[in-house]
N, C-alpha and C. Protein backbone atom coordinates (compact mmCIF):
# COMPACT_ATOMS: atom_id res chain seq x y z
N UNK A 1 66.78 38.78 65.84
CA UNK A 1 65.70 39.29 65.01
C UNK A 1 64.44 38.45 65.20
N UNK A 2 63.23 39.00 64.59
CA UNK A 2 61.90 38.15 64.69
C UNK A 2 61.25 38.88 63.91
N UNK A 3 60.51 37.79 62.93
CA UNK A 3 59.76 37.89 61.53
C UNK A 3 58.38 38.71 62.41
N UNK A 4 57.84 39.39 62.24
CA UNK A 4 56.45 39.83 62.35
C UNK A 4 55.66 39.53 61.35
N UNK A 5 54.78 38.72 61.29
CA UNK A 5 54.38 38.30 59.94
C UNK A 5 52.72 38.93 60.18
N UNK A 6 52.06 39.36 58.80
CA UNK A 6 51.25 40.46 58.52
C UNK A 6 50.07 39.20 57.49
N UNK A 7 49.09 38.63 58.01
CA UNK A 7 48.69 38.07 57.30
C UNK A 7 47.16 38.28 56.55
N UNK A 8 46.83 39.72 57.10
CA UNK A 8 45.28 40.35 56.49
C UNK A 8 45.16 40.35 55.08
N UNK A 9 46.28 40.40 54.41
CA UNK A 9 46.28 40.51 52.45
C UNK A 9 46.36 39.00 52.00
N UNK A 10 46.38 37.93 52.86
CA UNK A 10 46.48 36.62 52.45
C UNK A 10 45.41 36.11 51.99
N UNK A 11 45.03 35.67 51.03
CA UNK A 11 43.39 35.20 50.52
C UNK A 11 43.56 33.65 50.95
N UNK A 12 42.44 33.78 51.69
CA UNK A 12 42.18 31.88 51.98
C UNK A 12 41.31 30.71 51.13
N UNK A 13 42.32 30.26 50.24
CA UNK A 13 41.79 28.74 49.69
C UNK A 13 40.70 28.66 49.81
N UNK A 14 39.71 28.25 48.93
CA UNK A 14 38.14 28.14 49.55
C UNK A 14 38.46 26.79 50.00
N UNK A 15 38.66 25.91 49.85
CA UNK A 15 38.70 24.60 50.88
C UNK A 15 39.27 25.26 52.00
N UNK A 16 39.99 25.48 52.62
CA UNK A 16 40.23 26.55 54.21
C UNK A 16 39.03 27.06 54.31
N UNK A 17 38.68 27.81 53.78
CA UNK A 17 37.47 28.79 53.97
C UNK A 17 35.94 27.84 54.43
N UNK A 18 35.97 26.89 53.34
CA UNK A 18 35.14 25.96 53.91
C UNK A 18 35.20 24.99 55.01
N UNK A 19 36.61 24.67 55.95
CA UNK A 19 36.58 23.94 56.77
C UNK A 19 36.14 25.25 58.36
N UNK A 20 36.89 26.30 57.26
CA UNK A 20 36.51 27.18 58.74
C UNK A 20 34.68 27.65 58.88
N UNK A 21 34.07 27.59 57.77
CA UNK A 21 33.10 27.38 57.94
C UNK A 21 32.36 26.65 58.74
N UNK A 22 32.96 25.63 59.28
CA UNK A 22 32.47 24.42 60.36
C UNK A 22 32.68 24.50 61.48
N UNK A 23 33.22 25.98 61.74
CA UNK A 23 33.55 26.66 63.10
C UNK A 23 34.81 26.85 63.38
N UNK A 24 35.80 26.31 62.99
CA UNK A 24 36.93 26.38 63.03
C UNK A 24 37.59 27.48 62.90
N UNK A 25 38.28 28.20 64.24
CA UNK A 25 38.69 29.39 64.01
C UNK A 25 39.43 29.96 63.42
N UNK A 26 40.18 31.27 62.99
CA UNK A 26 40.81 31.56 62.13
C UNK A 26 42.86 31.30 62.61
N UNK A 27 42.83 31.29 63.96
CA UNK A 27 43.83 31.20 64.23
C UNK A 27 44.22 29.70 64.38
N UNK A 28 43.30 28.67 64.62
CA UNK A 28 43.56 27.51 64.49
C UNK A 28 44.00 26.72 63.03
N UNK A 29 43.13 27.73 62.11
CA UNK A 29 43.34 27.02 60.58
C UNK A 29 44.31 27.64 60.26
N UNK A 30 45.12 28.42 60.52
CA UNK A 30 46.37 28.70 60.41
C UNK A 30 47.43 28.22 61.14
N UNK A 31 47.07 27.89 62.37
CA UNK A 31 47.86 27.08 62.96
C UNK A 31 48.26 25.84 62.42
N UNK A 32 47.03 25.13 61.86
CA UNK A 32 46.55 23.82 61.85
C UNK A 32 47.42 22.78 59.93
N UNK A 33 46.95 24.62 59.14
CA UNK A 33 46.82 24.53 57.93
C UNK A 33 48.11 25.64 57.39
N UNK A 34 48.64 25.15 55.64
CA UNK A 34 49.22 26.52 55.59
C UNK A 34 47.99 27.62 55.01
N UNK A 35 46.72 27.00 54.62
CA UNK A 35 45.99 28.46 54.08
C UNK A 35 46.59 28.76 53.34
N UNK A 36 47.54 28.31 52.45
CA UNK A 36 48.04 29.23 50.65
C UNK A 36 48.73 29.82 51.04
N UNK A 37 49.45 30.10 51.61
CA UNK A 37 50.13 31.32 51.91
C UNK A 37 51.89 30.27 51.42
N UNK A 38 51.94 29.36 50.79
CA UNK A 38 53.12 29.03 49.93
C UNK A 38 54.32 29.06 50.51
N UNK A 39 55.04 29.56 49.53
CA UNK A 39 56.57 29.93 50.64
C UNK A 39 57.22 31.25 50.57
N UNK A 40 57.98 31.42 51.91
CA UNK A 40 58.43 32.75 52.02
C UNK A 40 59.46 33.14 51.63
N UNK A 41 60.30 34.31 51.45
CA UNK A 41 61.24 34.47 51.01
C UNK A 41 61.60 35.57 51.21
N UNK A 42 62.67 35.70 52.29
CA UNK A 42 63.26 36.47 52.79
C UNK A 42 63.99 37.55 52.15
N UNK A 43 63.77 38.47 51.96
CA UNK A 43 65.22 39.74 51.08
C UNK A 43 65.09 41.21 51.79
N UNK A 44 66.56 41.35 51.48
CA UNK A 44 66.61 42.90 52.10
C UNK A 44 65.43 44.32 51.68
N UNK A 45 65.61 44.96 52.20
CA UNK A 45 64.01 45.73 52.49
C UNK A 45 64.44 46.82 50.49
N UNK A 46 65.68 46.88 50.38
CA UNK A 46 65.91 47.60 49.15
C UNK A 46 65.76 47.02 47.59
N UNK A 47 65.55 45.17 48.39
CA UNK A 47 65.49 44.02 47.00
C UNK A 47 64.58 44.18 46.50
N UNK A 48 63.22 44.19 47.94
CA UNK A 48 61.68 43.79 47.69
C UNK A 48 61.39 44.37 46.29
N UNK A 49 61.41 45.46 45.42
CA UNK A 49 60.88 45.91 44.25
C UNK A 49 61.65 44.42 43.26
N UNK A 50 62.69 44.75 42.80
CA UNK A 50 63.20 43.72 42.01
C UNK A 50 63.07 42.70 42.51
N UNK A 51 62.80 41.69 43.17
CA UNK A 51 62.76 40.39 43.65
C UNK A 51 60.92 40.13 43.63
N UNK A 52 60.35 41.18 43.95
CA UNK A 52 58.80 41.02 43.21
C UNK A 52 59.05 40.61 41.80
N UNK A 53 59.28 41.84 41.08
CA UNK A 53 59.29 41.82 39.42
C UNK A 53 60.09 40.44 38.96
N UNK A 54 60.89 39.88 39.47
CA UNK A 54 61.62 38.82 39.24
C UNK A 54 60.63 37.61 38.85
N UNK A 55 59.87 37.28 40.30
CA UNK A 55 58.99 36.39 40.62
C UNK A 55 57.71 36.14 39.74
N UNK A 56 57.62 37.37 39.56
CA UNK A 56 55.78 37.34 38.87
C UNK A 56 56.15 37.55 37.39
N UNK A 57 57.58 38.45 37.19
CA UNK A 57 57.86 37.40 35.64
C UNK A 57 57.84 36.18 35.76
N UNK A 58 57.96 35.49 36.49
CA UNK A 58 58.28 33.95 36.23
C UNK A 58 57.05 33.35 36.33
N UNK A 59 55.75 34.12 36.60
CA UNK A 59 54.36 33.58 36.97
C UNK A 59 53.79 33.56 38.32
N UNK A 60 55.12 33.80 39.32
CA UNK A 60 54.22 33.46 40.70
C UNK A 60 53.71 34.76 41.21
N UNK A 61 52.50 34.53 41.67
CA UNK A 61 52.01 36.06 42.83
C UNK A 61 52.77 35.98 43.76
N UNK A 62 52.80 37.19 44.36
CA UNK A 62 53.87 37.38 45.23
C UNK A 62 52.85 39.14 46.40
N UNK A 63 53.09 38.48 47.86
CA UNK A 63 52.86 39.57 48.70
C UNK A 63 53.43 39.27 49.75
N UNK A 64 53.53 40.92 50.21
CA UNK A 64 54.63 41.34 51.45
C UNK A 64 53.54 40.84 52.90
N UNK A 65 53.84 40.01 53.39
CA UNK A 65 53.50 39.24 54.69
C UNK A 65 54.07 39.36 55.70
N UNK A 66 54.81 40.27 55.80
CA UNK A 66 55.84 40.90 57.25
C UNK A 66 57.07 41.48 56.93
N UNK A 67 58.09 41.33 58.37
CA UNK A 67 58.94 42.28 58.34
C UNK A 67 59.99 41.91 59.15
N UNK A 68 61.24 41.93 59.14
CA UNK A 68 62.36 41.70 60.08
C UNK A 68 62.48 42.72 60.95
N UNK A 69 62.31 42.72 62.78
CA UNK A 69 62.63 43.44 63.27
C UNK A 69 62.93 42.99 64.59
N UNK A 70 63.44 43.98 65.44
CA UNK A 70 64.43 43.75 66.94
C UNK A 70 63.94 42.73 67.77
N UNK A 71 64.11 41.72 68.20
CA UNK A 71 63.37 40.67 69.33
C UNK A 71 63.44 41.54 70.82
């Protein structure tokens, strides 16, 4: 398998935002940096509803950043 990860809905930290301001490209400050993007958490494609609602009861935001599929 291999994660395809989807990162256009990710909002960037204004400190990120401001280093990339200094030219620093977008694929490097992701390379470089995590950019907020926190931690991931893997679940089957039928969990994702309940395993959202789980999470953001508990306070955390939570978005879909990719996908498990065939290598």
């Amino acid at each position: 398998l291999a994660f395809e990860l989807d990162l256009r809905d990710v909002p960037m930290p204004a400190i990120a935002r401001a280093i990339a301001a200094q030219g620093v490209g977008v694929h490097e400050m992701r390379r470089t940096f995590n950019c907020g993007i926190g931690m991931l958490v893997l679940v089957a494609q039928d969990a994702v509803s309940e395993v959202r609602s789980a999470l953001e009861a508990a306070g955390e935001a939570t978005l879909v950043v990719g996908q498990l599929g065939a290598r």
